[in-house]
Protein backbone atom coordinates (compact mmCIF):
# COMPACT_ATOMS: atom_id res chain seq x y z
CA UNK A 1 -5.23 19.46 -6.71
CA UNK A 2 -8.97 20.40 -5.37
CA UNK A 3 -10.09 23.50 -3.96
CA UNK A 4 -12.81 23.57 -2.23
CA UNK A 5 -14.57 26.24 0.49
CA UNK A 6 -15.68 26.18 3.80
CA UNK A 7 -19.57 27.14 3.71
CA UNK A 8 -20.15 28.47 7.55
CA UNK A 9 -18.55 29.51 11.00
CA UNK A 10 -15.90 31.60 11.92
CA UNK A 11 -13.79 30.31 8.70
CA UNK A 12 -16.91 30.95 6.39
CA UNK A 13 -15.45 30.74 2.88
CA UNK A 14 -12.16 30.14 3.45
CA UNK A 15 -10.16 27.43 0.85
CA UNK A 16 -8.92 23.85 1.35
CA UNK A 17 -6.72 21.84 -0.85
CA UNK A 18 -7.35 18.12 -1.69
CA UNK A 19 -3.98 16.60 -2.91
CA UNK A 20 -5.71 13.09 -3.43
CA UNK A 21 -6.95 12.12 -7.00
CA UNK A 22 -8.67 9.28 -4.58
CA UNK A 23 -11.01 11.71 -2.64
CA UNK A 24 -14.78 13.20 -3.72
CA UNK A 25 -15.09 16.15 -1.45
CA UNK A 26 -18.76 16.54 -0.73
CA UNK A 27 -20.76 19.59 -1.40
CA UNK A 28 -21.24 22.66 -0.05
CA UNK A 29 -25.11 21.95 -0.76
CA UNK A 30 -25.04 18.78 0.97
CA UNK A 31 -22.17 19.68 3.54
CA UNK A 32 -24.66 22.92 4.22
CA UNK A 33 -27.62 20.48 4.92
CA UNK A 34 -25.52 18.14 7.10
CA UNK A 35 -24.89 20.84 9.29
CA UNK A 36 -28.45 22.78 9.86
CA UNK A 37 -29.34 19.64 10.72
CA UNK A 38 -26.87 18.83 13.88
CA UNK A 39 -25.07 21.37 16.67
CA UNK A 40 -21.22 20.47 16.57
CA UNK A 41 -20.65 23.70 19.30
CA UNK A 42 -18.52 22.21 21.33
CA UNK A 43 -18.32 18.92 20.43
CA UNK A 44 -15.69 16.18 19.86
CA UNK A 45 -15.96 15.17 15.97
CA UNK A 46 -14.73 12.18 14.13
CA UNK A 47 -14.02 12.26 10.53
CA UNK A 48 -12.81 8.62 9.84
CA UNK A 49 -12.18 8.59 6.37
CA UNK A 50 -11.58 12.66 6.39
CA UNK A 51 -10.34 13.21 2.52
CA UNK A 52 -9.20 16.57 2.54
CA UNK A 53 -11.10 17.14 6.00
CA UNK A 54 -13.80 19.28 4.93
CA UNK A 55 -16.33 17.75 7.27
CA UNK A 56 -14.41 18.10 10.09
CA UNK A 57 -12.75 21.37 9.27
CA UNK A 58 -16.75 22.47 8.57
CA UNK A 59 -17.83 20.94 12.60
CA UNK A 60 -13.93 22.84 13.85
CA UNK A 61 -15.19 26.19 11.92
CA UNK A 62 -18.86 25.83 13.68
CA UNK A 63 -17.59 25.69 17.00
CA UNK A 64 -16.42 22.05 17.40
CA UNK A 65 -14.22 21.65 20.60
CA UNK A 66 -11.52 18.66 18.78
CA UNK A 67 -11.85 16.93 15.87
CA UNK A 68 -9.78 13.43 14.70
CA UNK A 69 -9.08 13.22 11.04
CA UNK A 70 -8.10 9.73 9.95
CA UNK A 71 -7.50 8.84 6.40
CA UNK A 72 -5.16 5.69 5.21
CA UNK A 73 -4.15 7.65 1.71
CA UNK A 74 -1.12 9.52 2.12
CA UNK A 75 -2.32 12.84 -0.46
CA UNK A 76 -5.24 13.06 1.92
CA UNK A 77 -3.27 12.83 4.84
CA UNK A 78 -1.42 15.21 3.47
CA UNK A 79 -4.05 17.47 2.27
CA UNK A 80 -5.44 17.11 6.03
CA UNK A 81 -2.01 18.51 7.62
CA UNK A 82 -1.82 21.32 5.30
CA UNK A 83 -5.41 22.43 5.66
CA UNK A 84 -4.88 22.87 9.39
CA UNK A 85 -2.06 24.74 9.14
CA UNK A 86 -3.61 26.94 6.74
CA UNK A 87 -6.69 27.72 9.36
CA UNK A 88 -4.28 27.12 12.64
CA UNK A 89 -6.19 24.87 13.50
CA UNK A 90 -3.90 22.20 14.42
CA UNK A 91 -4.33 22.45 18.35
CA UNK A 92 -8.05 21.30 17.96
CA UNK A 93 -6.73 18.91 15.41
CA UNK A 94 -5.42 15.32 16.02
CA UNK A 95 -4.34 13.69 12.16
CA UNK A 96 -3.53 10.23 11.86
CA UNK A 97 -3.10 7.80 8.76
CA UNK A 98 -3.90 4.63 9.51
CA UNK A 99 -6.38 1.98 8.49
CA UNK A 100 -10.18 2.53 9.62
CA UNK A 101 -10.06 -0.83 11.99
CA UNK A 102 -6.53 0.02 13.58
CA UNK A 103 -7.83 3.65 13.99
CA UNK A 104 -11.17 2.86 15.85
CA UNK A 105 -8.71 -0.61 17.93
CA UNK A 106 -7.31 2.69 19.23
CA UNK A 107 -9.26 4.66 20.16
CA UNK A 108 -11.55 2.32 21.64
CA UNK A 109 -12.10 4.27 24.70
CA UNK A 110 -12.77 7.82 23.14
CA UNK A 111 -15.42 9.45 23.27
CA UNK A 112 -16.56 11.11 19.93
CA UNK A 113 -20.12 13.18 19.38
CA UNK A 114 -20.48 13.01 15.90
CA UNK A 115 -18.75 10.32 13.62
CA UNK A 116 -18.55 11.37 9.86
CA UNK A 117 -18.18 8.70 7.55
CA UNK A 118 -17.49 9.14 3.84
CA UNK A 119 -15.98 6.01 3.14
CA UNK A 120 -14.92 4.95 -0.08
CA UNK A 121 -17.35 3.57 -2.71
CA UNK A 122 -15.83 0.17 -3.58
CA UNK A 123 -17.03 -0.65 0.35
CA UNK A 124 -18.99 -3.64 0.45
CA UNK A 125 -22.37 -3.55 2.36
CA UNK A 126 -20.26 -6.41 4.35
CA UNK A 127 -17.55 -4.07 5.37
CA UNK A 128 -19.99 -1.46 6.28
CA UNK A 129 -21.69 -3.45 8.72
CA UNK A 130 -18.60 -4.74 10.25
CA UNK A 131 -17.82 -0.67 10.66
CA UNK A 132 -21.34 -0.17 11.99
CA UNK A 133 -20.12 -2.96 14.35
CA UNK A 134 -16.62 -1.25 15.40
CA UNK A 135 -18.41 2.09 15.83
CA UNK A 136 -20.98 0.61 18.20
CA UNK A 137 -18.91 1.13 21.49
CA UNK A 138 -19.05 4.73 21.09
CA UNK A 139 -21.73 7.06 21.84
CA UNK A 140 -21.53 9.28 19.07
CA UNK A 141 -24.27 9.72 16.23
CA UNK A 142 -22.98 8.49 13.00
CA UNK A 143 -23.16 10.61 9.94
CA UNK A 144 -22.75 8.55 7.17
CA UNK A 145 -22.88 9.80 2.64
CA UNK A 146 -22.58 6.62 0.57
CA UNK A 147 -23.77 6.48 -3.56
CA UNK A 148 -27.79 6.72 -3.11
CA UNK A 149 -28.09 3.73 -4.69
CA UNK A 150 -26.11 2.11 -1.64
CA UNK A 151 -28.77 -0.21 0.51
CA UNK A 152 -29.55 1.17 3.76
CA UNK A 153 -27.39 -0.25 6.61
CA UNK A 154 -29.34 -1.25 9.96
CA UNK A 155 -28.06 -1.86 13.08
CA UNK A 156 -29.10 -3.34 16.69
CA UNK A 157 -27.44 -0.42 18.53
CA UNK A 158 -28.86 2.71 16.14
CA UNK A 159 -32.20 4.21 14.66
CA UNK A 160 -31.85 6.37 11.77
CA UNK A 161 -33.05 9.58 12.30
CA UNK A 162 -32.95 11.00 9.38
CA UNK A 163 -32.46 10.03 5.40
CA UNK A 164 -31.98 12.67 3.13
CA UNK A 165 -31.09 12.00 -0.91
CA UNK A 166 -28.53 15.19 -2.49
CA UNK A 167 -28.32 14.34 -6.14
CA UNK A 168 -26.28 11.21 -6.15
CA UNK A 169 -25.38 11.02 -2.44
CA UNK A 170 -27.32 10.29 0.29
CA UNK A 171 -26.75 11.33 3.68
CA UNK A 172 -27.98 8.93 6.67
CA UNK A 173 -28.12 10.42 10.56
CA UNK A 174 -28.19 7.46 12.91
CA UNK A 175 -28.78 7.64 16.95
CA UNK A 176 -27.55 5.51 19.44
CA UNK A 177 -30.17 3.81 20.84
């Protein structure tokens, strides 16, 4: 088991649990960063591949109005449930386990503001475009860490707006165009 903290908002500091050996919970560095660069006050917030939640526990603790947590690992579902709980947060949080395609077949007709996408690192370039593809029919901007060796991902319906490098992750902000 992982601890790791909240770094802003009303729960500022406060602990989460990762049960999954499987998840990398990101910074509070680069976690920090992500958010002075985007208002999540509310906001509807996806975290598709959600870990122990910390990015969207961060976007519920700065004000987000809802945010989905999906994650097909059981621990990190897991972890997600308990973390809620443990900030009652769990009216503002919707938890499902299912695969990322199935998820997004879904919830299709959603409307999300901000997608966060830390998916794992064995995904192909391929698969990544196909899930640039899936993601198109929302609105939301896409907030997407990958290795920072990972080639940049472009896409017909997006511009990225911004491409910061943290040490070995790289953080990608792109727009709906």
């Amino acid at each position: 088991m992982i601890s790791v903290y909240l770094t802003g908002g009303i729960h500022n500091n406060r602990k989460l649990i990762s049960l999954s050996s499987k998840t990398r919970p990101t910074s509070q560095m680069v976690r920090g960063a992500v958010f002075n660069m985007i208002d999540v006050k509310n906001k509807i917030i996806l975290d598709l591949f959600s870990g122990s939640g910390l990015y969207g526990f961060e976007a519920i603790s700065r004000g987000a109005k809802m945010c989905y947590f999906n994650d097909l690992d059981n621990e990190a579902y897991k972890s997600v449930k308990e973390n809620a709980k443990t900030l009652k947060e769990e009216e503002k949080s919707k938890i499902t386990k299912l695969d990322y395609k199935e998820f997004l077949k879904r919830h299709k007709d959603n409307h999300f503001d901000y997608i966060f996408i830390d998916p794992p690192y064995n995904f192909t370039d391929d698969v990544m475009s196909d899930l640039l593809d899936k993601l198109s029919i929302h609105k939301g901007t896409l907030i997407l860490e990958r290795d920072k060796t990972s080639k940049i991902l472009t896409h017909d319906n997006y511009k990225i707006t911004k491409d910061k490098t943290y040490g070995i992750k790289r953080i990608l902000i792109y727009e709906r165009i």
